[in-house]
C-alpha atoms as a PDB file:
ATOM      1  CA  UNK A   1       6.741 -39.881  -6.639  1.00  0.00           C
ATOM      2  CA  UNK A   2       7.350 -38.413  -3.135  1.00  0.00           C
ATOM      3  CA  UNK A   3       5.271 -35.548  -2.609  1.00  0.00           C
ATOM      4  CA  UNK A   4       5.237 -32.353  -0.182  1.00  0.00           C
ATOM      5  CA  UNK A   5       1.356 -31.415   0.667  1.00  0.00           C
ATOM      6  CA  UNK A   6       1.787 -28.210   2.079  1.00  0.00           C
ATOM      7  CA  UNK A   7      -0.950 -27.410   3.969  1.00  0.00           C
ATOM      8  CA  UNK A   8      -2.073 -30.819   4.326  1.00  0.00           C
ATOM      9  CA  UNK A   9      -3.900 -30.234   7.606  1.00  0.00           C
ATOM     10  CA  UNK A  10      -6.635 -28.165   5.549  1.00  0.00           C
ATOM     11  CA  UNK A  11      -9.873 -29.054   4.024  1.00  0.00           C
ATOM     12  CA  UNK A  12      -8.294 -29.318   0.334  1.00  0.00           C
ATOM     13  CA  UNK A  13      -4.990 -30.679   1.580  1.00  0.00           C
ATOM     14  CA  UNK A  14      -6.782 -33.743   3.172  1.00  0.00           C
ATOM     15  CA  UNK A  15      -8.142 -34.631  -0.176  1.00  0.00           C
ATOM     16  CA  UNK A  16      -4.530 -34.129  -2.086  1.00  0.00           C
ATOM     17  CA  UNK A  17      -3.173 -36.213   0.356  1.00  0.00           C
ATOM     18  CA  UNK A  18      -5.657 -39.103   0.187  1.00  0.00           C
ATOM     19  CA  UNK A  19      -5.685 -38.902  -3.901  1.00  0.00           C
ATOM     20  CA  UNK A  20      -2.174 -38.954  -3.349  1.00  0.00           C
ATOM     21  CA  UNK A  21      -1.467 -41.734  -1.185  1.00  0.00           C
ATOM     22  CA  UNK A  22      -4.424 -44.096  -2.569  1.00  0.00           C
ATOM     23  CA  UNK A  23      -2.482 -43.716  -6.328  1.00  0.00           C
ATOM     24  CA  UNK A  24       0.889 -44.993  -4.579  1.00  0.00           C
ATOM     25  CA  UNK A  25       3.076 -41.955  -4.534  1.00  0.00           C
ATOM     26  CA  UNK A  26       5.145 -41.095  -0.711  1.00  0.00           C
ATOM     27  CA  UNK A  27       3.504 -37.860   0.514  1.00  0.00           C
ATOM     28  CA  UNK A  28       5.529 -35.803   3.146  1.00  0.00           C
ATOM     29  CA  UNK A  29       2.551 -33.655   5.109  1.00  0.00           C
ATOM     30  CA  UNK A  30       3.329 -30.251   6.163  1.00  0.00           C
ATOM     31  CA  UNK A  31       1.734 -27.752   7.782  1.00  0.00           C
ATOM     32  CA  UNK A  32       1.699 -25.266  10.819  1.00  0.00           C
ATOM     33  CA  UNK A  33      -0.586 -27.207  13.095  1.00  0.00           C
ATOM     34  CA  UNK A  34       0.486 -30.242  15.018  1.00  0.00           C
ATOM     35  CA  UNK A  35      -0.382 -33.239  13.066  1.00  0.00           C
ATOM     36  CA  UNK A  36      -4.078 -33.670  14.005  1.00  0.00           C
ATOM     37  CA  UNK A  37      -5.797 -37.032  15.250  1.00  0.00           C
ATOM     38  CA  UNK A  38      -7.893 -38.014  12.168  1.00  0.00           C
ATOM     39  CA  UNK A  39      -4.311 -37.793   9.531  1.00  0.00           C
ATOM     40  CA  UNK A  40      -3.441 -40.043   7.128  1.00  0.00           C
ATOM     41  CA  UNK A  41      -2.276 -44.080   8.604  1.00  0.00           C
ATOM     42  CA  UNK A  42      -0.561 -44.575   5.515  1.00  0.00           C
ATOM     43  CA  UNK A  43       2.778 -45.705   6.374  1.00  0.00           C
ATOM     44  CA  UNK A  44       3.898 -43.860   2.810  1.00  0.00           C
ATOM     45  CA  UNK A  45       2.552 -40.539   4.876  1.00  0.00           C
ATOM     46  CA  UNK A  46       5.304 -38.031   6.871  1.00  0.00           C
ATOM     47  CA  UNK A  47       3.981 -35.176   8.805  1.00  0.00           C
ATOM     48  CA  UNK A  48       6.167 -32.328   9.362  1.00  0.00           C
ATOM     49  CA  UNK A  49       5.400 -29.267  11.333  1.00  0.00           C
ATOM     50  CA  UNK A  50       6.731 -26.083  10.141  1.00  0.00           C
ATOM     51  CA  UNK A  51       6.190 -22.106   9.484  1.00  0.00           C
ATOM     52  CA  UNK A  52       6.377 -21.755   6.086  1.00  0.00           C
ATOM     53  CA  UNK A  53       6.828 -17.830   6.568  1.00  0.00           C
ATOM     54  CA  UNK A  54      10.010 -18.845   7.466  1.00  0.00           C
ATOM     55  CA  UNK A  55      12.953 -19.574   4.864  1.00  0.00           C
ATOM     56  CA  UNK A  56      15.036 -22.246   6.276  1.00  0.00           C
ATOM     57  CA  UNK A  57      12.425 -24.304   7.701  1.00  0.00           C
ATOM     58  CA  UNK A  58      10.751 -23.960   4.524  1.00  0.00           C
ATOM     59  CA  UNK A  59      13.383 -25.514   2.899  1.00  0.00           C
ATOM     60  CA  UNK A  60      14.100 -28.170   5.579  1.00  0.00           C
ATOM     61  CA  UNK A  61      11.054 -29.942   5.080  1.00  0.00           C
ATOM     62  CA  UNK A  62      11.119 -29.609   1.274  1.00  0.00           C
ATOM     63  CA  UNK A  63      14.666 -31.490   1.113  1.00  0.00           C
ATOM     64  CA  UNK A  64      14.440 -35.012  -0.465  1.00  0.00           C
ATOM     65  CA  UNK A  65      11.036 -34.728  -2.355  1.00  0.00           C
ATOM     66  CA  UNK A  66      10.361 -34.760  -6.007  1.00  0.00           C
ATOM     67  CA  UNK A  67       6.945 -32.282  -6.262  1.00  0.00           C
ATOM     68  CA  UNK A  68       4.986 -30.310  -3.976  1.00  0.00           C
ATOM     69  CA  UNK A  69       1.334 -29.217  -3.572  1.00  0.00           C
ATOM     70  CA  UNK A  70       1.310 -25.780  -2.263  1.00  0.00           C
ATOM     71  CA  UNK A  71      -1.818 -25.396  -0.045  1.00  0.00           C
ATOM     72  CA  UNK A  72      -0.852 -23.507   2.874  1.00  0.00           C
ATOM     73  CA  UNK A  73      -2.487 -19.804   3.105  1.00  0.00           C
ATOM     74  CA  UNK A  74      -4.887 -17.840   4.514  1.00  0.00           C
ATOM     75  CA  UNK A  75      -8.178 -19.252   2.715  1.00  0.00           C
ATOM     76  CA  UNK A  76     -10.243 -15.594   2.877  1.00  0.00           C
ATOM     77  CA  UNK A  77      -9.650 -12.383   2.955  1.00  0.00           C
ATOM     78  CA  UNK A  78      -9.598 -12.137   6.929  1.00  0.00           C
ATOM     79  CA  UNK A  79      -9.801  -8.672   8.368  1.00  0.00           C
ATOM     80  CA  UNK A  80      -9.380  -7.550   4.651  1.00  0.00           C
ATOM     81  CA  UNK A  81      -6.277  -5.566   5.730  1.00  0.00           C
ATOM     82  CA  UNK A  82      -2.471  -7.192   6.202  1.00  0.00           C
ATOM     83  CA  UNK A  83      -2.381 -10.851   7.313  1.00  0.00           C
ATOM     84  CA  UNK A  84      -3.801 -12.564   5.013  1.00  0.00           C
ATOM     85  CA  UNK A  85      -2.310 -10.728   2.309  1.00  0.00           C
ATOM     86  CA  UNK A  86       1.516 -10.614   3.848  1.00  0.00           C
ATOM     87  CA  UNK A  87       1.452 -14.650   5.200  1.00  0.00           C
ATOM     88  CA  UNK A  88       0.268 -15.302   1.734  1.00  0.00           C
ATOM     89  CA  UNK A  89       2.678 -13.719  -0.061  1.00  0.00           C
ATOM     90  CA  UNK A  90       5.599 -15.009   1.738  1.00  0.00           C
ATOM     91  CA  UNK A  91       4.528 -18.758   1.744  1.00  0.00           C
ATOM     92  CA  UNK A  92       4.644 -18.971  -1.932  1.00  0.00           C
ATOM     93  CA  UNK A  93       7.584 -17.194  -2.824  1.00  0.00           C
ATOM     94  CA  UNK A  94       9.722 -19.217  -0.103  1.00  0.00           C
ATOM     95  CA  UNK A  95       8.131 -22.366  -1.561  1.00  0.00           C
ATOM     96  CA  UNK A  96       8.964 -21.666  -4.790  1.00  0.00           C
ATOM     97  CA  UNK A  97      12.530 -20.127  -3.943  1.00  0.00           C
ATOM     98  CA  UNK A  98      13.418 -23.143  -1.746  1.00  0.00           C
ATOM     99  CA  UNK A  99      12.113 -25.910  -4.566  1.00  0.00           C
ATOM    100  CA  UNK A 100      14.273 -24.272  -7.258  1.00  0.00           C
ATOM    101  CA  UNK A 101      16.892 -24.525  -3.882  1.00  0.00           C
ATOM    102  CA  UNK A 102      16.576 -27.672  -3.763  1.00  0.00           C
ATOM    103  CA  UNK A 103      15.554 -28.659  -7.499  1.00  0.00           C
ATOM    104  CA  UNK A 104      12.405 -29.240  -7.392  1.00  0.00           C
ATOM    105  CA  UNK A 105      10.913 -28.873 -10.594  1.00  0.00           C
ATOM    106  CA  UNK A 106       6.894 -29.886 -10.087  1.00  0.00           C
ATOM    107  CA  UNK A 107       5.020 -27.753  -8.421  1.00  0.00           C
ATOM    108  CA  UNK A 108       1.459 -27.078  -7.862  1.00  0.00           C
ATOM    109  CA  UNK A 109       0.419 -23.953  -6.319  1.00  0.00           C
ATOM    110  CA  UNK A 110      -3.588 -23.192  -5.084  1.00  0.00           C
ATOM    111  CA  UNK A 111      -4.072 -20.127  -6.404  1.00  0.00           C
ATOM    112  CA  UNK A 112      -8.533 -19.091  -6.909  1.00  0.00           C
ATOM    113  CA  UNK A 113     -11.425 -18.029  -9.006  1.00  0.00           C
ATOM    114  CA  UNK A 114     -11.255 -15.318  -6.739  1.00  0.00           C
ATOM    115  CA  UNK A 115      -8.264 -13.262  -8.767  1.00  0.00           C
ATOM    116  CA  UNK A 116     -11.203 -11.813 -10.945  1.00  0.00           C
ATOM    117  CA  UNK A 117     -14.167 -10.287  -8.783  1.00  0.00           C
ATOM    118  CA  UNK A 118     -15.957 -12.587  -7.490  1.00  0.00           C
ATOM    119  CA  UNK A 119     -17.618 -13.409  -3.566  1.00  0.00           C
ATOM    120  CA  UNK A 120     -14.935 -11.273  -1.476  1.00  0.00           C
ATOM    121  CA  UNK A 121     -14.911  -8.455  -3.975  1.00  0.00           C
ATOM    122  CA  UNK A 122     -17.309  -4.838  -3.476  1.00  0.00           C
ATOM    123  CA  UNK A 123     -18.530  -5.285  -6.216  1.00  0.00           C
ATOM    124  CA  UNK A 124     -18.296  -8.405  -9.523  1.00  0.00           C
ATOM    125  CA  UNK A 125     -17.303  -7.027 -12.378  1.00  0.00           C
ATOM    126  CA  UNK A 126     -17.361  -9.086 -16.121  1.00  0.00           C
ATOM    127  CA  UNK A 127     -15.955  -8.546 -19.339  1.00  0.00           C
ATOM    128  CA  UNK A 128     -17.479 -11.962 -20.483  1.00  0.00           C
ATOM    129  CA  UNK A 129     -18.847 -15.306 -20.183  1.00  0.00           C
ATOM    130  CA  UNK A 130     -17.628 -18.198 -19.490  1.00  0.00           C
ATOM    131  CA  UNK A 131     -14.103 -17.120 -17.335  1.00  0.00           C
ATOM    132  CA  UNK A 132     -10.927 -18.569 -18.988  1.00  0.00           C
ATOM    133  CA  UNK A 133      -7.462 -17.786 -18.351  1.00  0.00           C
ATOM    134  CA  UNK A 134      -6.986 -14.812 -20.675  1.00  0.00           C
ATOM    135  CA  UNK A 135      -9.509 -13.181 -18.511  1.00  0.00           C
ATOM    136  CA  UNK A 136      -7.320 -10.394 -16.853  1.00  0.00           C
ATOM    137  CA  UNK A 137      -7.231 -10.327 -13.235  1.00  0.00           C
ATOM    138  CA  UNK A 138      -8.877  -7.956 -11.164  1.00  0.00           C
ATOM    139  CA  UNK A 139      -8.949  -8.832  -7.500  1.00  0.00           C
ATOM    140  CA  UNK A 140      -9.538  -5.746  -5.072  1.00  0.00           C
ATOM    141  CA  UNK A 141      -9.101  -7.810  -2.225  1.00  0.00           C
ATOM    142  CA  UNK A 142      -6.165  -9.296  -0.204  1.00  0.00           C
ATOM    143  CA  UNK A 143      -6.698 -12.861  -0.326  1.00  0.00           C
ATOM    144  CA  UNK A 144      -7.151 -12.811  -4.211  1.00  0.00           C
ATOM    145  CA  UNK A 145      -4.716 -10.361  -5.097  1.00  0.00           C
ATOM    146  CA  UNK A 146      -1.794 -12.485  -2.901  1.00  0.00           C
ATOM    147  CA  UNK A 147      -2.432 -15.424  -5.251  1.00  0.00           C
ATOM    148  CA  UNK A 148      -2.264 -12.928  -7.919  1.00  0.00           C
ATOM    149  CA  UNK A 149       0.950 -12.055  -6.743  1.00  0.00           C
ATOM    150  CA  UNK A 150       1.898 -15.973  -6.343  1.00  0.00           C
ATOM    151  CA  UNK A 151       1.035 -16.104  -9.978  1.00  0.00           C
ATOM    152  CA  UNK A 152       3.350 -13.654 -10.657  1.00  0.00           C
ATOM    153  CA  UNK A 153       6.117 -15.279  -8.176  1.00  0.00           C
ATOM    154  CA  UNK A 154       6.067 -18.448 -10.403  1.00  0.00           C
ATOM    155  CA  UNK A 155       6.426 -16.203 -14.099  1.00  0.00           C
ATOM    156  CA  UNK A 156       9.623 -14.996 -12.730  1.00  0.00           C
ATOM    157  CA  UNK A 157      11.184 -17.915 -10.812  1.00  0.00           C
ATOM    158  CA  UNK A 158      10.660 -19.782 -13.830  1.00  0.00           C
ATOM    159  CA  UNK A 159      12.104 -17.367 -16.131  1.00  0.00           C
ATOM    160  CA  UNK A 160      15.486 -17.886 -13.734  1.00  0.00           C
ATOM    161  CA  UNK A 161      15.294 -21.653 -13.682  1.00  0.00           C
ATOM    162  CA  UNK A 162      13.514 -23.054 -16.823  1.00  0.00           C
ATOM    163  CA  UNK A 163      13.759 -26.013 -15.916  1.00  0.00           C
ATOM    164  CA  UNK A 164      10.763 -25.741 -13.245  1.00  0.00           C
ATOM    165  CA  UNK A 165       7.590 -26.350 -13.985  1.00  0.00           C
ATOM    166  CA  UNK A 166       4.370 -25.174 -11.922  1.00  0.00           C
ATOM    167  CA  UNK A 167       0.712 -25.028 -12.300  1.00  0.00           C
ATOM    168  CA  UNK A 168      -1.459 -22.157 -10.606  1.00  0.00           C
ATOM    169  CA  UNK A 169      -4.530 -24.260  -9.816  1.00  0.00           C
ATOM    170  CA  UNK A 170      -7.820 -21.507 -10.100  1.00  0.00           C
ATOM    171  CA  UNK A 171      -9.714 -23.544  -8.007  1.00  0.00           C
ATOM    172  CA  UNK A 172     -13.727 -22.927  -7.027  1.00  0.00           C
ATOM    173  CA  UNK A 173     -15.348 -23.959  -4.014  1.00  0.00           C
ATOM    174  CA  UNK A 174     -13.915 -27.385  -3.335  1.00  0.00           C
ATOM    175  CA  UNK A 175     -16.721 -29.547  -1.622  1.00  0.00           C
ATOM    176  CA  UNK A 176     -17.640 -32.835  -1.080  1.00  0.00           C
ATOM    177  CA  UNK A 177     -20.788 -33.097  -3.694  1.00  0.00           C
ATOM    178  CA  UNK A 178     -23.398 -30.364  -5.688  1.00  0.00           C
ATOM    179  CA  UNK A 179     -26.675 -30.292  -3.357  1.00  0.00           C
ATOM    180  CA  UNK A 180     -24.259 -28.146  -0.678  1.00  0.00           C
ATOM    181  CA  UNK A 181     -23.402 -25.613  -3.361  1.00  0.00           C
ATOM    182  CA  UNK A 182     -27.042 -25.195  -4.663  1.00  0.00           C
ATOM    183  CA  UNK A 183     -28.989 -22.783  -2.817  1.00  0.00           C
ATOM    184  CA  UNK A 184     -33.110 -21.923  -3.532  1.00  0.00           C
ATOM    185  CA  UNK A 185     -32.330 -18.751  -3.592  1.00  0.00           C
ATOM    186  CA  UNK A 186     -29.993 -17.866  -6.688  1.00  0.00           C
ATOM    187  CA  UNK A 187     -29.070 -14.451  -5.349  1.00  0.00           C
ATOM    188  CA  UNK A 188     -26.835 -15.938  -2.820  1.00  0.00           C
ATOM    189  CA  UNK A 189     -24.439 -17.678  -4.865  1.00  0.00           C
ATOM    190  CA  UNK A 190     -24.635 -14.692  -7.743  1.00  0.00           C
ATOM    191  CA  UNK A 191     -21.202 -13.580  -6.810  1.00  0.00           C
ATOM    192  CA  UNK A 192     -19.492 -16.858  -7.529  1.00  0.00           C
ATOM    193  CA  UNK A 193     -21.502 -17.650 -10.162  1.00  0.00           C
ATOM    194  CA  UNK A 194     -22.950 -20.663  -8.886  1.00  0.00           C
ATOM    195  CA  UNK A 195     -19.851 -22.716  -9.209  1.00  0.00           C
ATOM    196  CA  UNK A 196     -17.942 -25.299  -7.819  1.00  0.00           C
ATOM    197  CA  UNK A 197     -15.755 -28.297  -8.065  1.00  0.00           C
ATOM    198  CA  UNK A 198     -15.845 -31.721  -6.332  1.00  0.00           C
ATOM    199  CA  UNK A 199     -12.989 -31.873  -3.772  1.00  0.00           C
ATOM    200  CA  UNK A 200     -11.899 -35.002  -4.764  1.00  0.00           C
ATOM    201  CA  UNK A 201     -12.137 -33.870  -8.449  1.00  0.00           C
ATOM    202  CA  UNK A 202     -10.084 -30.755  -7.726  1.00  0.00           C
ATOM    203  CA  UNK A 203      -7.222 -32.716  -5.655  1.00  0.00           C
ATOM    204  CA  UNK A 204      -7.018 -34.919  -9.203  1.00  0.00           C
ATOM    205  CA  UNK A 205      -5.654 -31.125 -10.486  1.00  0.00           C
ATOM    206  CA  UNK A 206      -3.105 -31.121  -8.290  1.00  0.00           C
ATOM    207  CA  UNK A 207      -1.632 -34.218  -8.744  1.00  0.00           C
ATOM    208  CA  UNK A 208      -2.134 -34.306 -12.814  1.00  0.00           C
ATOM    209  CA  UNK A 209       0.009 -31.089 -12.488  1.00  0.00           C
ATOM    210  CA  UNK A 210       2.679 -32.605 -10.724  1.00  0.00           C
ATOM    211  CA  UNK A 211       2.822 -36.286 -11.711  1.00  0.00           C
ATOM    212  CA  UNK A 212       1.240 -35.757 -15.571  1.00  0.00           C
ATOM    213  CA  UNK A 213       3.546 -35.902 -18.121  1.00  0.00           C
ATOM    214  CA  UNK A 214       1.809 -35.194 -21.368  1.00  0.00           C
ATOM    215  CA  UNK A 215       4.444 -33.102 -22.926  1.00  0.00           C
ATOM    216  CA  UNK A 216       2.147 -30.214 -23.836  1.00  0.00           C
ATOM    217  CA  UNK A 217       3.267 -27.390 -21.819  1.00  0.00           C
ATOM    218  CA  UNK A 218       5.957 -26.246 -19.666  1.00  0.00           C
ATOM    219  CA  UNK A 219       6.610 -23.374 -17.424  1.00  0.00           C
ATOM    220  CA  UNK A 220       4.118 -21.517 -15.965  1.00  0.00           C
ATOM    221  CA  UNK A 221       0.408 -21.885 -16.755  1.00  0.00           C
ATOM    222  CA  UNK A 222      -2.478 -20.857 -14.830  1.00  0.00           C
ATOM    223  CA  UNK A 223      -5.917 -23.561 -14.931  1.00  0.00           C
ATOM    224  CA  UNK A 224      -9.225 -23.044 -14.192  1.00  0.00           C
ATOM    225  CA  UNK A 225     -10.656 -26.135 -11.765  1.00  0.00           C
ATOM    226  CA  UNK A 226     -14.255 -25.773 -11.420  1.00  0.00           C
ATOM    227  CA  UNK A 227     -17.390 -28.089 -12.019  1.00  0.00           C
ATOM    228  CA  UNK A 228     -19.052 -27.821 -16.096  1.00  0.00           C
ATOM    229  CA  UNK A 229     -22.983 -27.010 -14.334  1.00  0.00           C
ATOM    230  CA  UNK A 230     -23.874 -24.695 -12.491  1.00  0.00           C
ATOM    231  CA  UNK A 231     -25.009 -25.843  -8.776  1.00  0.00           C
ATOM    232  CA  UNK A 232     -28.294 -23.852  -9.725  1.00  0.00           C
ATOM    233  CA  UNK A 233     -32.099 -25.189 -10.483  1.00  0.00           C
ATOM    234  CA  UNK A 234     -32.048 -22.475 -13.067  1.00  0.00           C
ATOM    235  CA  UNK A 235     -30.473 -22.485 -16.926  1.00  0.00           C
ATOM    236  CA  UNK A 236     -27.270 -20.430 -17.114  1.00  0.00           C
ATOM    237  CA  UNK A 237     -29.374 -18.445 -19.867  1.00  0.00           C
ATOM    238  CA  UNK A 238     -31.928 -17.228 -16.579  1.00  0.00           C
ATOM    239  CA  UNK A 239     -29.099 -16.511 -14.549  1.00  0.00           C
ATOM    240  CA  UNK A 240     -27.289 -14.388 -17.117  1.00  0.00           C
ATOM    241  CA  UNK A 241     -30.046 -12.370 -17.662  1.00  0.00           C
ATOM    242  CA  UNK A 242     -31.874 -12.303 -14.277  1.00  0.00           C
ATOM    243  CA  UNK A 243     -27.681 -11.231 -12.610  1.00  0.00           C
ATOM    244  CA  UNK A 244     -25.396 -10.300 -15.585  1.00  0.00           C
ATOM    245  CA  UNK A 245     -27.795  -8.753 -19.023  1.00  0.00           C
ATOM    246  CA  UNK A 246     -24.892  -6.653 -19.756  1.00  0.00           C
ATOM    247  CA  UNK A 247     -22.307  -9.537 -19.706  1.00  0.00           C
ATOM    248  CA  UNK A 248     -21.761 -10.554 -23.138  1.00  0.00           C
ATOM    249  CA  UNK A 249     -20.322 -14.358 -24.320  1.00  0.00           C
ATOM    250  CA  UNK A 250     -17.419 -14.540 -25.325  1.00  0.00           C
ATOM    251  CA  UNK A 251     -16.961 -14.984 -29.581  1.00  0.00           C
ATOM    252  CA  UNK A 252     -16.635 -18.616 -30.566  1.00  0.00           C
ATOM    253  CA  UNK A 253     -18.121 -20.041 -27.224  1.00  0.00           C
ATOM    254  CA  UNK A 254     -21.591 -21.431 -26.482  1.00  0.00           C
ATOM    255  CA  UNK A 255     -23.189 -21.320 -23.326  1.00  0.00           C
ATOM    256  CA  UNK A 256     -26.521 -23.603 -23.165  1.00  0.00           C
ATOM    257  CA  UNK A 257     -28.458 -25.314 -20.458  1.00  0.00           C
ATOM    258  CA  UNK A 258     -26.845 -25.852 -17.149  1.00  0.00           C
ATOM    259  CA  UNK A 259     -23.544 -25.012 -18.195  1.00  0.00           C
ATOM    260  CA  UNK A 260     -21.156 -23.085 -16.012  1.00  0.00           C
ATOM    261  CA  UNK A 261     -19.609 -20.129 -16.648  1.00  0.00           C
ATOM    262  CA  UNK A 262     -16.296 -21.181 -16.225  1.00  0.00           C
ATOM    263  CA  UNK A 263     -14.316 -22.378 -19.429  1.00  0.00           C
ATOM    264  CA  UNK A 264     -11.932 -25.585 -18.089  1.00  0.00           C
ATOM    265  CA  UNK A 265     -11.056 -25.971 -21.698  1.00  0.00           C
ATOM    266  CA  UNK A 266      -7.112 -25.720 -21.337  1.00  0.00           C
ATOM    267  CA  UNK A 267      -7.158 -27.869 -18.020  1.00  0.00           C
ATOM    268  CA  UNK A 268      -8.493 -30.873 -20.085  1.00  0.00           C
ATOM    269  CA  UNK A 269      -6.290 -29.885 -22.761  1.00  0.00           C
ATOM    270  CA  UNK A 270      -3.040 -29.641 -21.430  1.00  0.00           C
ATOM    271  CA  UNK A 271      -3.589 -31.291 -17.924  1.00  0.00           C
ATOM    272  CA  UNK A 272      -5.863 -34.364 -19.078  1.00  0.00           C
ATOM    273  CA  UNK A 273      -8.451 -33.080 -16.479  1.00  0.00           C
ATOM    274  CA  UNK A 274     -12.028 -33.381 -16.508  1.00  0.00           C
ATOM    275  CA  UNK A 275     -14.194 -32.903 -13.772  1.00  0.00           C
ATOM    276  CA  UNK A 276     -15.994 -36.040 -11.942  1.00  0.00           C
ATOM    277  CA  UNK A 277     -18.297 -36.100  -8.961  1.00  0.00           C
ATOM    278  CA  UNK A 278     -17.189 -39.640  -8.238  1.00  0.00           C
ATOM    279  CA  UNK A 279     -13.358 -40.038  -8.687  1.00  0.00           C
ATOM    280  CA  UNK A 280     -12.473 -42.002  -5.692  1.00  0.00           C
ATOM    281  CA  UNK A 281     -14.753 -45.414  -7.291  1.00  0.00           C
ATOM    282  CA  UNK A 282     -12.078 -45.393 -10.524  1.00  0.00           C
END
């Protein structure tokens, strides 16, 4: 398949673009920065520069590809006021306007754990244990509240033109292995729960949601991407109790051990994913 990585200069679009290229598809890279020393040799690889707050170069470098991964954004909050919160929201509604433009009808989208309260929030605030997709969002900040928005975008758009289909990717913490999420101190990674997802694992997401064809959903579904542990020394039972005793589990779920508090249930389910700290040796 020939791919748009949008975003493909950034920490998360490196790995969608290696997963990509190493499983055969054509990736077109795009992204505001020049094309930087260390991208892709592939000769299947394209790199096009472009503001994607702009309409009609969005949809010039879109033309002639079958999916895209939609990566580029402000990745925080920034000076928690406009920018990251106005460049956000534009990118993904011209990416989605232009692909169902153009007829593109497999999209990815990053959206984050962060559209509940979580580490750029005043305050976390949970109805229950583990997070799943029927949790309702809550974000009081601008970086998750724009991909709550971009959520919303893709309800609509595909409501006009049923025949698209994208995936809002929650992802956590994408990083290269556990030991750099774990910290001695539990209180400093209370407010995101401890979690996190190996990069390479996460950029399998993407790509399942674009290229996958299991035939179980269609439309617009949100997924959870985050690791099944904690990155934590401690039980999930100690942290509840030392962080959250007022945070009840949710009925007909079990949380023992080092399990994380993030449900991926309806990823593996509809996607076929399932985390793995060592994807690239398959």
């Amino acid at each position: 398949m020939k791919i748009a990585v949008t975003g493909c200069n950034g920490r998360v679009g490196k790995r969608v673009t290696e997963l990509a290229l190493r499983r055969g598809h054509t990736v077109v890279g795009v992204d505001y920065n020049p094309r930087p020393d260390d991208a892709s040799s592939y000769p299947q690889f394209t790199f096009l520069q472009a503001d994607l707050k702009d309409y009609e170069d969005t949809k010039r470098v879109l033309a002639g590809v079958e999916g895209v991964v939609q990566l580029a954004a402000c990745p925080t909050p920034g000076d928690y006021e406009v920018t990251t919160h106005n460049t956000n929201v534009v990118i993904s509604w011209n990416i989605l306007r232009s692909c169902a433009e153009l007829g593109i009808n497999r999209i990815a989208q990053a959206s984050t754990v962060n559209v509940v309260t979580m580490a750029f929030s005043k305050k976390c605030i949970f109805d229950y244990f583990p997070i799943d997709e029927e949790y309702s969002c809550n974000a009081d900040e601008p970086y998750g509240l724009s991909k709550q928005i971009a959520e919303l975008q893709a309800s609509s758009i595909v409501r006009r033109y049923p025949s698209m289909r994208i995936a809002s990717i929650r992802l956590h913490w994408s990083i290269p292995h556990r030991d750099l999420a774990n910290r001695e101190d539990p209180a400093r990674r209370f407010n995101d729960l401890w979690g996190y997802v190996q990069e390479d694992s996460g950029a399998d997401a993407f790509l399942l949601a674009v290229t996958g064809e299991t035939g179980k959903w269609s439309g617009h579904e949100a997924f959870i991407i985050a690791a099944p542990t904690v990155a934590s020394n401690l039980d999930n039972e100690v942290l509840r109790k030392q962080f959250f005793p007022e945070v009840p589990i949710k009925g007909g779920k079990v949380m023992e051990g080092g399990a994380g508090f993030f449900d991926c249930g309806k990823a593996e389910s509809l996607l076929g994913w399932v985390h793995n700290e060592d994807i690239l040796s398959e």
